[in-house]
PDB file of N, CA and C in Angstrom:
ATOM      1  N   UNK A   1       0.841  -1.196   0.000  1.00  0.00           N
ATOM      2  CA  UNK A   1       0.000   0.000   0.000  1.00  0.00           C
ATOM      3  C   UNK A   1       0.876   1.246   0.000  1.00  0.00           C
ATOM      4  N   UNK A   2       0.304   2.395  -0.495  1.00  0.00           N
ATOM      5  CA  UNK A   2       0.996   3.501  -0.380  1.00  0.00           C
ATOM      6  C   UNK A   2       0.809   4.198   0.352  1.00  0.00           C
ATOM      7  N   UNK A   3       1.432   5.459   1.063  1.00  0.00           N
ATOM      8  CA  UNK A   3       0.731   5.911   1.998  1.00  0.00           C
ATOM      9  C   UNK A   3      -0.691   6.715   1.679  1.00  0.00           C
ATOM     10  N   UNK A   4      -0.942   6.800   0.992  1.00  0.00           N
ATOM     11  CA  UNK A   4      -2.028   7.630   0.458  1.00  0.00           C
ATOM     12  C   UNK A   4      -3.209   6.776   0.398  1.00  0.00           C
ATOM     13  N   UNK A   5      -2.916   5.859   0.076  1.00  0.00           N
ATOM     14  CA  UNK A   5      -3.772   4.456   0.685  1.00  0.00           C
ATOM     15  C   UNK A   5      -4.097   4.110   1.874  1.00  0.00           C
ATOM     16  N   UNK A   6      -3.553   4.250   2.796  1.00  0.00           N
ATOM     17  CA  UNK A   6      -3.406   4.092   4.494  1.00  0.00           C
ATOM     18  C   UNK A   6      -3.975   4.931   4.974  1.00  0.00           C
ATOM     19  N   UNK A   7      -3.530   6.154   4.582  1.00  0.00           N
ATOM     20  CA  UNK A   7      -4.178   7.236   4.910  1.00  0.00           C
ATOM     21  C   UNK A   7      -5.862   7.202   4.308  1.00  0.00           C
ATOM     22  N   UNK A   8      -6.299   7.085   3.488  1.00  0.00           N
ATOM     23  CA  UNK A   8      -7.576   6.717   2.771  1.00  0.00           C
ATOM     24  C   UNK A   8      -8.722   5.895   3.943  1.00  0.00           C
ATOM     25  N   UNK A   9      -7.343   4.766   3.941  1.00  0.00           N
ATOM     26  CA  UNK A   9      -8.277   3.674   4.686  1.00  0.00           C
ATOM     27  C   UNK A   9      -8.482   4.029   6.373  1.00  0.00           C
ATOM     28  N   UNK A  10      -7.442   4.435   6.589  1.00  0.00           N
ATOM     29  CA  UNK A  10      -7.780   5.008   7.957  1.00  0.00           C
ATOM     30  C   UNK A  10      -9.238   6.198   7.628  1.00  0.00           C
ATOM     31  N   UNK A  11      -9.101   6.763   7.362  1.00  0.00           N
ATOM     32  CA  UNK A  11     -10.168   8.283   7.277  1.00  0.00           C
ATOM     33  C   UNK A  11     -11.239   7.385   6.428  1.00  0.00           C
ATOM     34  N   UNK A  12     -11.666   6.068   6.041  1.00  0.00           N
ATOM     35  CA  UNK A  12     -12.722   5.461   5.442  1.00  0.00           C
ATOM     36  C   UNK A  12     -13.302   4.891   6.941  1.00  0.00           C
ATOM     37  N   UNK A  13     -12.467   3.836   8.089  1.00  0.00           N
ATOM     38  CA  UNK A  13     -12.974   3.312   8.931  1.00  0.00           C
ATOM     39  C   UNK A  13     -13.623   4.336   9.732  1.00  0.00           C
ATOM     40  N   UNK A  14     -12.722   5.321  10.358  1.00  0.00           N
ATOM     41  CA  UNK A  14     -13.020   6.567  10.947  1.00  0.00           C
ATOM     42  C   UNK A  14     -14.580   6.677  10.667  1.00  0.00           C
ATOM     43  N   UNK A  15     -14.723   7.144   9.678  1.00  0.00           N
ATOM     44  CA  UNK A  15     -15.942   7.886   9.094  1.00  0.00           C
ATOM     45  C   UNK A  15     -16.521   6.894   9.085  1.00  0.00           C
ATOM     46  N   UNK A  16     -16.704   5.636   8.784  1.00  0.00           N
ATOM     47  CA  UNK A  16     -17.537   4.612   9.236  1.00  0.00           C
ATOM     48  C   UNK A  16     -17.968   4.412  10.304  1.00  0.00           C
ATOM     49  N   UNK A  17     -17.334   4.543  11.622  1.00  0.00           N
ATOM     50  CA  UNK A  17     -17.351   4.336  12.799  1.00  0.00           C
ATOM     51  C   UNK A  17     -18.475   5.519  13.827  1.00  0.00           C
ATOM     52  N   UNK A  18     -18.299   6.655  13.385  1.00  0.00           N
ATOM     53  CA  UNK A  18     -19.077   7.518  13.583  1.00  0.00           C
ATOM     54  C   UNK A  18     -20.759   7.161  13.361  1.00  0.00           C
ATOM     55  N   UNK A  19     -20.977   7.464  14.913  1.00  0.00           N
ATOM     56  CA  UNK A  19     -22.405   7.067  15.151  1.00  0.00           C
ATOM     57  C   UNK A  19     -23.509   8.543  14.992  1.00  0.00           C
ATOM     58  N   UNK A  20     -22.676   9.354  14.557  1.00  0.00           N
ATOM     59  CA  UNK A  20     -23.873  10.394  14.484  1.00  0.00           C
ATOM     60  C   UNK A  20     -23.899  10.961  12.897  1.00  0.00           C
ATOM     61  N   UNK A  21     -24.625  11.818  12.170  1.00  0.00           N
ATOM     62  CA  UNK A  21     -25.191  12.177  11.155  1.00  0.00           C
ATOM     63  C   UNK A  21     -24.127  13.655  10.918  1.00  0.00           C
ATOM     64  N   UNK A  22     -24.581  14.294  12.235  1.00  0.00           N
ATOM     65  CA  UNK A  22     -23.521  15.844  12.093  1.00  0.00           C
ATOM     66  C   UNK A  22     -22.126  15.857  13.013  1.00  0.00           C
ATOM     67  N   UNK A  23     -21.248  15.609  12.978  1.00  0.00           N
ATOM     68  CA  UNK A  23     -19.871  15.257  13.330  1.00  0.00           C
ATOM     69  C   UNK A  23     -18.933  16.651  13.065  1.00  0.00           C
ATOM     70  N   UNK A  24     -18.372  17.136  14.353  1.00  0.00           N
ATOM     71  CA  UNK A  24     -17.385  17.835  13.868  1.00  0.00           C
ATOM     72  C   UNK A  24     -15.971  17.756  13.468  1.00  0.00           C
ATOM     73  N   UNK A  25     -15.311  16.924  14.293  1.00  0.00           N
ATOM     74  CA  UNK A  25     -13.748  15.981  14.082  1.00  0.00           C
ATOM     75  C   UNK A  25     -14.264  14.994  15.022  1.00  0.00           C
ATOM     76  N   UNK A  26     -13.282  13.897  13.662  1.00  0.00           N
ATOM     77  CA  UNK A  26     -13.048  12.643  14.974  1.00  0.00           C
ATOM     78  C   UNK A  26     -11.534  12.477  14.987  1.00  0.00           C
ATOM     79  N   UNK A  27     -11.011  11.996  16.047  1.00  0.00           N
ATOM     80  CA  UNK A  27      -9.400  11.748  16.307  1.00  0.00           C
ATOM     81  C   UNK A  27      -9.300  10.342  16.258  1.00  0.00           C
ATOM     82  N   UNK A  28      -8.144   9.927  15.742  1.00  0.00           N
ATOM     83  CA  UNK A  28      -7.703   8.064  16.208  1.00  0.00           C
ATOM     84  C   UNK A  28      -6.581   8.369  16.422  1.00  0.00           C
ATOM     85  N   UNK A  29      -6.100   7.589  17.848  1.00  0.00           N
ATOM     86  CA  UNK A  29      -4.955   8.260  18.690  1.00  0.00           C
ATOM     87  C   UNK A  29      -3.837   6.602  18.615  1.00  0.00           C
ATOM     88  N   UNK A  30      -2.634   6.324  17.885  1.00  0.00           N
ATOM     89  CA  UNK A  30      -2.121   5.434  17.724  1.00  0.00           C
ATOM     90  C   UNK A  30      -0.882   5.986  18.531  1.00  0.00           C
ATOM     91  N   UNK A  31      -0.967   3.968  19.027  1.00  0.00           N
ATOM     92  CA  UNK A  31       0.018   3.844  19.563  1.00  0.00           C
ATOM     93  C   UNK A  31       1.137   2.317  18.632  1.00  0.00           C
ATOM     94  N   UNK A  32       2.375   2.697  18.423  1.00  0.00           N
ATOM     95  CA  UNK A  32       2.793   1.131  17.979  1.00  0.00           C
ATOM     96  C   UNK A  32       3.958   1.733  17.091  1.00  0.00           C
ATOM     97  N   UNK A  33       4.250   0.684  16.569  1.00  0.00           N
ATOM     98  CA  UNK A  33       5.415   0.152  15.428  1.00  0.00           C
ATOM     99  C   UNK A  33       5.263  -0.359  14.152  1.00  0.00           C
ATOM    100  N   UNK A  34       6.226  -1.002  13.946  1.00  0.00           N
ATOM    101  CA  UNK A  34       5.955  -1.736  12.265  1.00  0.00           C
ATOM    102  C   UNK A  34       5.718  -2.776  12.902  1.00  0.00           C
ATOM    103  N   UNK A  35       5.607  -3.635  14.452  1.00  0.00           N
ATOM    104  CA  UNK A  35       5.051  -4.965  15.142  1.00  0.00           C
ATOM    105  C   UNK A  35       3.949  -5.096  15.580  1.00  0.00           C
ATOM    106  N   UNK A  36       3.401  -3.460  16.151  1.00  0.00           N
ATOM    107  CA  UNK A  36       1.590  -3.876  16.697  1.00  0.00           C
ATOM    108  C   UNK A  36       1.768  -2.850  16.825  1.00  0.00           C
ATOM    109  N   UNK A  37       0.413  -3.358  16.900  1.00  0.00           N
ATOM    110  CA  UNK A  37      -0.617  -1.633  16.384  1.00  0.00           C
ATOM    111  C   UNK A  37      -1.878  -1.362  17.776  1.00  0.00           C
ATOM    112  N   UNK A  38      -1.756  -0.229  19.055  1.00  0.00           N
ATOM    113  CA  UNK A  38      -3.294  -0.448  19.795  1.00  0.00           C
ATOM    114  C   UNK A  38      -4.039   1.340  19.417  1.00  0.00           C
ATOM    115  N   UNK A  39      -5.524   1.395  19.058  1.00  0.00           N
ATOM    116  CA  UNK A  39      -5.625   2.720  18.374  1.00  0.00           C
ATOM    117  C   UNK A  39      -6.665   2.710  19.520  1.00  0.00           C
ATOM    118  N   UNK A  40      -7.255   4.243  19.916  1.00  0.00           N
ATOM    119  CA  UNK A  40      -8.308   4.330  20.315  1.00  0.00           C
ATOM    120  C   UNK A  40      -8.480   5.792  19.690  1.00  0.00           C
ATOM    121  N   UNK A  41      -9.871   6.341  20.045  1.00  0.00           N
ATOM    122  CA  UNK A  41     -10.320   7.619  19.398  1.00  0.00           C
ATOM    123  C   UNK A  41     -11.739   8.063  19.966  1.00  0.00           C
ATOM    124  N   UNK A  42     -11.796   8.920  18.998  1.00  0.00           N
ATOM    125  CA  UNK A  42     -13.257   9.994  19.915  1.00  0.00           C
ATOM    126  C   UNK A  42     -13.740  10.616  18.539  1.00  0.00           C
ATOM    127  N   UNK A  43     -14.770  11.001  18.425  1.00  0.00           N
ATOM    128  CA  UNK A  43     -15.542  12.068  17.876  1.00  0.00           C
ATOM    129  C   UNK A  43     -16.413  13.447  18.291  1.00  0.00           C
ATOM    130  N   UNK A  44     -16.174  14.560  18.232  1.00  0.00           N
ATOM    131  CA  UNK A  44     -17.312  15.613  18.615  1.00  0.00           C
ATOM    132  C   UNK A  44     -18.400  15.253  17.819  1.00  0.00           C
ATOM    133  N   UNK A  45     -19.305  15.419  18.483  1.00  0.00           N
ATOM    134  CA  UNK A  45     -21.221  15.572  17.855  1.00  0.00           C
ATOM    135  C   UNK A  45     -21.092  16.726  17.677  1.00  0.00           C
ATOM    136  N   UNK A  46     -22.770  16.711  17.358  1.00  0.00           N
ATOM    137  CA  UNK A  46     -22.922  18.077  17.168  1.00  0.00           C
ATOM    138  C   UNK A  46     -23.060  19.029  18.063  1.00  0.00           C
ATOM    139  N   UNK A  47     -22.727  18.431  19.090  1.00  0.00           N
ATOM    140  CA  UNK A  47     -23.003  19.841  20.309  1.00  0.00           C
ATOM    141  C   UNK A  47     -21.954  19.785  21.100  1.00  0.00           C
ATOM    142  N   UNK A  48     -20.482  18.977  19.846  1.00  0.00           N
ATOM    143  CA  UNK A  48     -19.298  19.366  20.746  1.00  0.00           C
ATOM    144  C   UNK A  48     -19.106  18.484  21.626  1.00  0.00           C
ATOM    145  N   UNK A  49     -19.724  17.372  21.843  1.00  0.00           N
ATOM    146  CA  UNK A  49     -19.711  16.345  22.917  1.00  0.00           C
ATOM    147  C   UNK A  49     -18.556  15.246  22.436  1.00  0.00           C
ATOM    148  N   UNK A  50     -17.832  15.056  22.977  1.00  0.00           N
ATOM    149  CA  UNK A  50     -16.723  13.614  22.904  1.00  0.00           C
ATOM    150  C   UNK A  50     -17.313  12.435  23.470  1.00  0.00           C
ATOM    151  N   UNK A  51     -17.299  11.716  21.862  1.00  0.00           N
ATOM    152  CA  UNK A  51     -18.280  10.162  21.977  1.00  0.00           C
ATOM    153  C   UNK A  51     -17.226   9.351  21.528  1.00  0.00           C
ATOM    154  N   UNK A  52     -16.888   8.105  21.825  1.00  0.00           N
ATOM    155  CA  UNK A  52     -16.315   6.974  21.433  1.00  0.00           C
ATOM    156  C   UNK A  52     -16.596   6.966  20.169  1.00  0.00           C
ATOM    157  N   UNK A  53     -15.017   6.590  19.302  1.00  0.00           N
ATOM    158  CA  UNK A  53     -15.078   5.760  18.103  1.00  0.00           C
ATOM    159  C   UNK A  53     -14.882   4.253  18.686  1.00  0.00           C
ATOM    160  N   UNK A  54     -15.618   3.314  17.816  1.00  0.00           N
ATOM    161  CA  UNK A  54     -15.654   2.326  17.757  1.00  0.00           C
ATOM    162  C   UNK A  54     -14.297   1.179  17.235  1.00  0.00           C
ATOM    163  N   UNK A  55     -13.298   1.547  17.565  1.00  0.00           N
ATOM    164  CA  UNK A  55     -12.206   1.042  16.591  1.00  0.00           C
ATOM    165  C   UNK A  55     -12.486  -0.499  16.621  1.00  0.00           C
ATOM    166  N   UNK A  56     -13.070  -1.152  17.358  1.00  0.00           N
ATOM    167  CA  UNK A  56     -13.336  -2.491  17.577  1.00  0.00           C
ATOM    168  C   UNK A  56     -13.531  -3.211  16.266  1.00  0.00           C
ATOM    169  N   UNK A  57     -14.467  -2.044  15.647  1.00  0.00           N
ATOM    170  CA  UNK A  57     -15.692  -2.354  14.284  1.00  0.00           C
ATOM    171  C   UNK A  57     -14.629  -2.014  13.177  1.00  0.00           C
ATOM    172  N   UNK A  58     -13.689  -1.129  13.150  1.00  0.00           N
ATOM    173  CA  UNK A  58     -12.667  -1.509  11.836  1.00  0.00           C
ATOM    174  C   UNK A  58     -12.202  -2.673  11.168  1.00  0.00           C
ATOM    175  N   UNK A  59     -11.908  -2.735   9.632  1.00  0.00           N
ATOM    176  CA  UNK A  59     -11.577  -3.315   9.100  1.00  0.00           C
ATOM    177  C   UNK A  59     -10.368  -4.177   9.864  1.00  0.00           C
ATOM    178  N   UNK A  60     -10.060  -5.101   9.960  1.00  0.00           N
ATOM    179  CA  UNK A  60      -8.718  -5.748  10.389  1.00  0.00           C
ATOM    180  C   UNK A  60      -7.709  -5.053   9.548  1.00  0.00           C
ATOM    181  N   UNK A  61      -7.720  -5.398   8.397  1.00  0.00           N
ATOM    182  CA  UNK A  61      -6.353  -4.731   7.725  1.00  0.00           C
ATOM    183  C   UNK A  61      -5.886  -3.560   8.119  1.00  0.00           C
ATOM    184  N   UNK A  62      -6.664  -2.114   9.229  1.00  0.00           N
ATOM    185  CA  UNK A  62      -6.134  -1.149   9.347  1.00  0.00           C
ATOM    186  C   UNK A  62      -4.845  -1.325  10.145  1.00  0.00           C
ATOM    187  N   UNK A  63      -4.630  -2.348  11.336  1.00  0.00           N
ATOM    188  CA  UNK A  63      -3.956  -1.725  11.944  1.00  0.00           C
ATOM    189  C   UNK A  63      -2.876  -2.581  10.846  1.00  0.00           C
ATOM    190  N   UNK A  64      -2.543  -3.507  10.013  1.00  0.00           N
ATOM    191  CA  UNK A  64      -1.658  -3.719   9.214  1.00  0.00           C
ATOM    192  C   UNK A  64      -1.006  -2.769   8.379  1.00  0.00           C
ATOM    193  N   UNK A  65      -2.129  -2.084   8.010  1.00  0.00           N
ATOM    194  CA  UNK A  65      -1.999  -0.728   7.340  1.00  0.00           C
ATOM    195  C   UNK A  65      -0.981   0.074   8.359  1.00  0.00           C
ATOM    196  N   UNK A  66      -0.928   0.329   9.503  1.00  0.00           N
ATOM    197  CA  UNK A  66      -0.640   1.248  10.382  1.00  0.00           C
ATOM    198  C   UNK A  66       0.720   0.939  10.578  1.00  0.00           C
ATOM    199  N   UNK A  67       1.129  -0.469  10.791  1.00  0.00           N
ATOM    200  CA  UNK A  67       2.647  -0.686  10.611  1.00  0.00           C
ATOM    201  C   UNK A  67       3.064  -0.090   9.286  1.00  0.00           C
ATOM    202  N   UNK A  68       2.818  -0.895   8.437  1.00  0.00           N
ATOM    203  CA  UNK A  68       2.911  -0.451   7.166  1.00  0.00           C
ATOM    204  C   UNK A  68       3.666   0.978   6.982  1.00  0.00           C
ATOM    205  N   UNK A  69       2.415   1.555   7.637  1.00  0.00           N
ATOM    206  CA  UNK A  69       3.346   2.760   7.578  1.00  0.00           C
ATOM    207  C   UNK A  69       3.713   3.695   7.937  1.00  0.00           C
ATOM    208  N   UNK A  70       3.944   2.918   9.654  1.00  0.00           N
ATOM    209  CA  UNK A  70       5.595   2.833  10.102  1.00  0.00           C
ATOM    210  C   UNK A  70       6.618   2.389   9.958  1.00  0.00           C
ATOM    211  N   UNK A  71       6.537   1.539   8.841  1.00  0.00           N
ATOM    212  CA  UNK A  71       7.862   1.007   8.604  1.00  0.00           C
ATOM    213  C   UNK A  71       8.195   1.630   7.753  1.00  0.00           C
ATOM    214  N   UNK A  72       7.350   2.756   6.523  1.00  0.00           N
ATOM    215  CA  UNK A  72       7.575   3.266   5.585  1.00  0.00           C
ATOM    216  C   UNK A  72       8.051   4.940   5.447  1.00  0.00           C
ATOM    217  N   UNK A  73       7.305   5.209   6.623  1.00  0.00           N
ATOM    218  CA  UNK A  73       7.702   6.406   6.940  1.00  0.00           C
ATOM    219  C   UNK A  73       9.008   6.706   8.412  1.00  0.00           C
ATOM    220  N   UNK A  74       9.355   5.450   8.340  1.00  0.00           N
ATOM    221  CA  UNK A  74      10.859   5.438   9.222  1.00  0.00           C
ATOM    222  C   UNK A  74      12.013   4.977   8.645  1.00  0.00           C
ATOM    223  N   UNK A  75      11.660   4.175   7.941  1.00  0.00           N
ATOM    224  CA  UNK A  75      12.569   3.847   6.869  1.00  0.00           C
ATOM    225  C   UNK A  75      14.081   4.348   6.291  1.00  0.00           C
ATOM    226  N   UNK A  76      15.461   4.025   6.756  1.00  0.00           N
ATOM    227  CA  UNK A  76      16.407   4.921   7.054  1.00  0.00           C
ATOM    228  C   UNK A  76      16.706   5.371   8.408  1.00  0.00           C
ATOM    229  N   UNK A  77      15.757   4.915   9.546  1.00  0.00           N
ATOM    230  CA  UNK A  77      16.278   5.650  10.825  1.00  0.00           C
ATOM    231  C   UNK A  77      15.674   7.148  11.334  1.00  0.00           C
ATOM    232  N   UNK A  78      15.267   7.684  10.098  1.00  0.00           N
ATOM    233  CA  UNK A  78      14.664   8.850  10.050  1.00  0.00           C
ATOM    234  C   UNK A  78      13.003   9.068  10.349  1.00  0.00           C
ATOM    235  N   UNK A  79      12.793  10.137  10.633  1.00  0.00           N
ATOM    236  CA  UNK A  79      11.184  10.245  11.096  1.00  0.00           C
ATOM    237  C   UNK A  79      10.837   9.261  11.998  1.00  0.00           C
ATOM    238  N   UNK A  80      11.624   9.067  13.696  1.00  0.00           N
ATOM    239  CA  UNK A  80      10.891   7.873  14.434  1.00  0.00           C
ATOM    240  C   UNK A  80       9.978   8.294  14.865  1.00  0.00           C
ATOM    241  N   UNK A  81       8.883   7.408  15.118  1.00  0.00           N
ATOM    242  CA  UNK A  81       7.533   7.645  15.838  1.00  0.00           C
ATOM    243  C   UNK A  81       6.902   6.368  16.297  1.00  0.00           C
ATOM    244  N   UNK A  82       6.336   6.583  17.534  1.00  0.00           N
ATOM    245  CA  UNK A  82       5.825   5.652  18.121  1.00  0.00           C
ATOM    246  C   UNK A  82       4.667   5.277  18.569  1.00  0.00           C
ATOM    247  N   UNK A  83       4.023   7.200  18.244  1.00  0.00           N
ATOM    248  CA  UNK A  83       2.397   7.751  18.369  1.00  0.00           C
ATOM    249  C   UNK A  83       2.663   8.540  17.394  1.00  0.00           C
ATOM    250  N   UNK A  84       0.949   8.508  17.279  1.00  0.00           N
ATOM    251  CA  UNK A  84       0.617   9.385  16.229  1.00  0.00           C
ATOM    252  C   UNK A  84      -1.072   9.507  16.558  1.00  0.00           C
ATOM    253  N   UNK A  85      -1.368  10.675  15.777  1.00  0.00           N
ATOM    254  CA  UNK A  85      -2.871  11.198  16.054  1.00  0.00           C
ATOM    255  C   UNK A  85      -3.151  11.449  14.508  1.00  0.00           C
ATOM    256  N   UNK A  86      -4.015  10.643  14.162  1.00  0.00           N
ATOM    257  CA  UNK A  86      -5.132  10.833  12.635  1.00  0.00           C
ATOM    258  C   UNK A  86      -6.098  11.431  12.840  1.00  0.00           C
ATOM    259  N   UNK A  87      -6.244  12.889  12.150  1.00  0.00           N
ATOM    260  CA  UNK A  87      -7.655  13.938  12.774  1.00  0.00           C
ATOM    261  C   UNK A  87      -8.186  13.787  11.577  1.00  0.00           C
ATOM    262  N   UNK A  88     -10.053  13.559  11.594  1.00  0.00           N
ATOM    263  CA  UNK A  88     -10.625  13.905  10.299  1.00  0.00           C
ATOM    264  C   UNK A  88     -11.612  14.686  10.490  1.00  0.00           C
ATOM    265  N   UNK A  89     -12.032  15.386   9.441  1.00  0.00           N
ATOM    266  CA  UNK A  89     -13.165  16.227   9.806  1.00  0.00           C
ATOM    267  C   UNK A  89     -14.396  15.670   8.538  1.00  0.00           C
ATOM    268  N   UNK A  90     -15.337  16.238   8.698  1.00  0.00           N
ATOM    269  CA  UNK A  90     -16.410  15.347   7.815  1.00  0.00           C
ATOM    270  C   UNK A  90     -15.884  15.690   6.664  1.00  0.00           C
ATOM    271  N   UNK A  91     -15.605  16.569   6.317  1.00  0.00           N
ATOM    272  CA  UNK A  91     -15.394  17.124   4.562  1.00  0.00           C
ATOM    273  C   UNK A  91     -14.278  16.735   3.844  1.00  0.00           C
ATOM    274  N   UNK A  92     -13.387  15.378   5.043  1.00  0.00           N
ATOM    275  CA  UNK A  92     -12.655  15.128   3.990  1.00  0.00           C
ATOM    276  C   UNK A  92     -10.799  15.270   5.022  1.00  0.00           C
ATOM    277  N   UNK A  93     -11.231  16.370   4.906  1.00  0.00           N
ATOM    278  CA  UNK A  93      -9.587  17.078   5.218  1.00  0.00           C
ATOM    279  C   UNK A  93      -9.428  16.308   6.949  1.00  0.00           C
ATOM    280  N   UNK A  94      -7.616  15.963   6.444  1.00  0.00           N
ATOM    281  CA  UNK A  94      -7.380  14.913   7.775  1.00  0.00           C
ATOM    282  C   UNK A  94      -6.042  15.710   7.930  1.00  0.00           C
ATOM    283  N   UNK A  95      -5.106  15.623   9.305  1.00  0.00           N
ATOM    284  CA  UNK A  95      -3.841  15.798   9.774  1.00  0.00           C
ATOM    285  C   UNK A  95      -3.507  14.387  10.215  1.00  0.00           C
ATOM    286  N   UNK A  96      -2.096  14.247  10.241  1.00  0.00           N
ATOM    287  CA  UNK A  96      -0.888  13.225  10.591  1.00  0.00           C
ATOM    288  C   UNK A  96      -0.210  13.261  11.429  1.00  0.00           C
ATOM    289  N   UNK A  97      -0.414  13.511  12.568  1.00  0.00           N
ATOM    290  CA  UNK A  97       0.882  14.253  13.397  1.00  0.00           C
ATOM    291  C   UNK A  97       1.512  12.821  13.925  1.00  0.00           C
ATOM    292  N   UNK A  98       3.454  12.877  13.905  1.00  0.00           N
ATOM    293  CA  UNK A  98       3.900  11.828  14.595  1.00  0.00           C
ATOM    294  C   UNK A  98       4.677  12.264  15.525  1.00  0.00           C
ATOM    295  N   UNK A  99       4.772  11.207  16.703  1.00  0.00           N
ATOM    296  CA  UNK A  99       5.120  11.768  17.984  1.00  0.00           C
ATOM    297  C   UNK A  99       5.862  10.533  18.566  1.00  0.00           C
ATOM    298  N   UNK A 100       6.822  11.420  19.067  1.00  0.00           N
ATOM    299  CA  UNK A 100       7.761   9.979  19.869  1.00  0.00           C
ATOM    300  C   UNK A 100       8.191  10.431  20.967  1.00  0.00           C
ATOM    301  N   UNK A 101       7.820   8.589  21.687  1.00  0.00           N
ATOM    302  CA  UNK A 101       7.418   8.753  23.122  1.00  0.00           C
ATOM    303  C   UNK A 101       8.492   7.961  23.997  1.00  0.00           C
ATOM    304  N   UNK A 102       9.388   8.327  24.259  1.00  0.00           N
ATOM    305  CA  UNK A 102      10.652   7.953  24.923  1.00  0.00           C
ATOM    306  C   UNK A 102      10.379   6.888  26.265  1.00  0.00           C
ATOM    307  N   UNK A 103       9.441   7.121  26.967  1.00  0.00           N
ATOM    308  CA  UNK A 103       8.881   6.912  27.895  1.00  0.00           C
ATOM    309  C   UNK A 103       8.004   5.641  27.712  1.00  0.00           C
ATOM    310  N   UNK A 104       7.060   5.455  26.605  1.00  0.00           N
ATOM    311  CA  UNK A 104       6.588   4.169  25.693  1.00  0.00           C
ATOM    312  C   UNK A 104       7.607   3.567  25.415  1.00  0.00           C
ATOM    313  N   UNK A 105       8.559   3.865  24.873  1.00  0.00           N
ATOM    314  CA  UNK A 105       9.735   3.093  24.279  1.00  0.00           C
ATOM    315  C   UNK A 105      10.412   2.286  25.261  1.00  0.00           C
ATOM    316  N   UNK A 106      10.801   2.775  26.159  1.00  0.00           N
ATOM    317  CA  UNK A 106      11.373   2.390  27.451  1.00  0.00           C
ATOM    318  C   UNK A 106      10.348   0.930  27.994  1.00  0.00           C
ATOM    319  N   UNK A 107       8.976   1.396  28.132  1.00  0.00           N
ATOM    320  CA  UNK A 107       8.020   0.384  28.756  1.00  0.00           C
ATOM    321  C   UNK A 107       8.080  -0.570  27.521  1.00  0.00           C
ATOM    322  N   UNK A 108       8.320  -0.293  26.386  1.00  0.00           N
ATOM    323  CA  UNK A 108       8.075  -1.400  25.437  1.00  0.00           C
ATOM    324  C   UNK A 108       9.303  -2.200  25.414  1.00  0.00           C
ATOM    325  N   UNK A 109      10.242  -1.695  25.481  1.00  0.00           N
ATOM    326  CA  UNK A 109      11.832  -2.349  25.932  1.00  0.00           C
ATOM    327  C   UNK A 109      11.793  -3.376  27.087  1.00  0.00           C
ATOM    328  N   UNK A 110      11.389  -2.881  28.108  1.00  0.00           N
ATOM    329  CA  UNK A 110      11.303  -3.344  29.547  1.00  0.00           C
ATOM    330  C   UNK A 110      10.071  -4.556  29.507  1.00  0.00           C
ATOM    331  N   UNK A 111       9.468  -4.418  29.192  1.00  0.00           N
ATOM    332  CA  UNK A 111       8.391  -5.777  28.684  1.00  0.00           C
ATOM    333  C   UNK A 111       9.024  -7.063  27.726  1.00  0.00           C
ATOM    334  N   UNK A 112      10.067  -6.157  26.522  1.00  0.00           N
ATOM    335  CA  UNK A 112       9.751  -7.270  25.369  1.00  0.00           C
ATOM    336  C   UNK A 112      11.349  -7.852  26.308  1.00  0.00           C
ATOM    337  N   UNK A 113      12.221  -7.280  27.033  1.00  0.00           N
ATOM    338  CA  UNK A 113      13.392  -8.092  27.871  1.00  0.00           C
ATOM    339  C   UNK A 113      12.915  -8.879  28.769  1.00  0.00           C
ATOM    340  N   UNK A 114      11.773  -8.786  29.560  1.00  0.00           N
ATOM    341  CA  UNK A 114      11.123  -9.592  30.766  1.00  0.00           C
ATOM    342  C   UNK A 114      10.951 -11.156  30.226  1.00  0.00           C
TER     343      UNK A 114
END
């Protein structure tokens, strides 16, 4: 997949997942690697209220997708990230932000040595 694909499919489940009609943003808040993937998220209604996304109800392939591409957009050593936040808004238009969490890294170290 490309990223433009990933990106697609993420902002397709998203918008699937959404239980209301008038939506202002929904967020999917990732956590993981190119090994596993755990996402959770939220949506505003229409009166601004923060409701659960359903990530349960996504496609399986997303979070494959989600390594994917982390492995693609780290690739070289460059751009690490370990979180990231996918914002969509109904009309389409989404942000990417990646974020690395020193502190995750550490707990993920300290687990996968145990």
């Amino acid at each position: 997949m490309t990223v433009d694909e990933i990106y697609l499919l993420i902002a397709q489940n998203i918008a699937n997942s959404v239980q209301s009609e008038d939506w202002k943003k929904a967020t999917l808040n990732i956590q993981g690697d190119d090994t596993y993937v755990d996402t959770t998220g939220e949506y505003l209604d229409s009166n601004n209220v923060a409701q659960s996304l359903d990530v349960h109800n996504f496609d399986a392939d997303v979070d494959f997708a989600i390594m994917e591409l982390h492995e693609i957009t780290t690739e070289g050593g460059n751009n690490k990230w370990n979180k990231a936040i996918f914002t969509l808004t109904p009309d389409g238009d989404f942000d990417m932000e990646f974020i690395w969490d020193q502190e995750l890294q550490n707990e993920i170290d300290r687990l996968a040595n145990e």
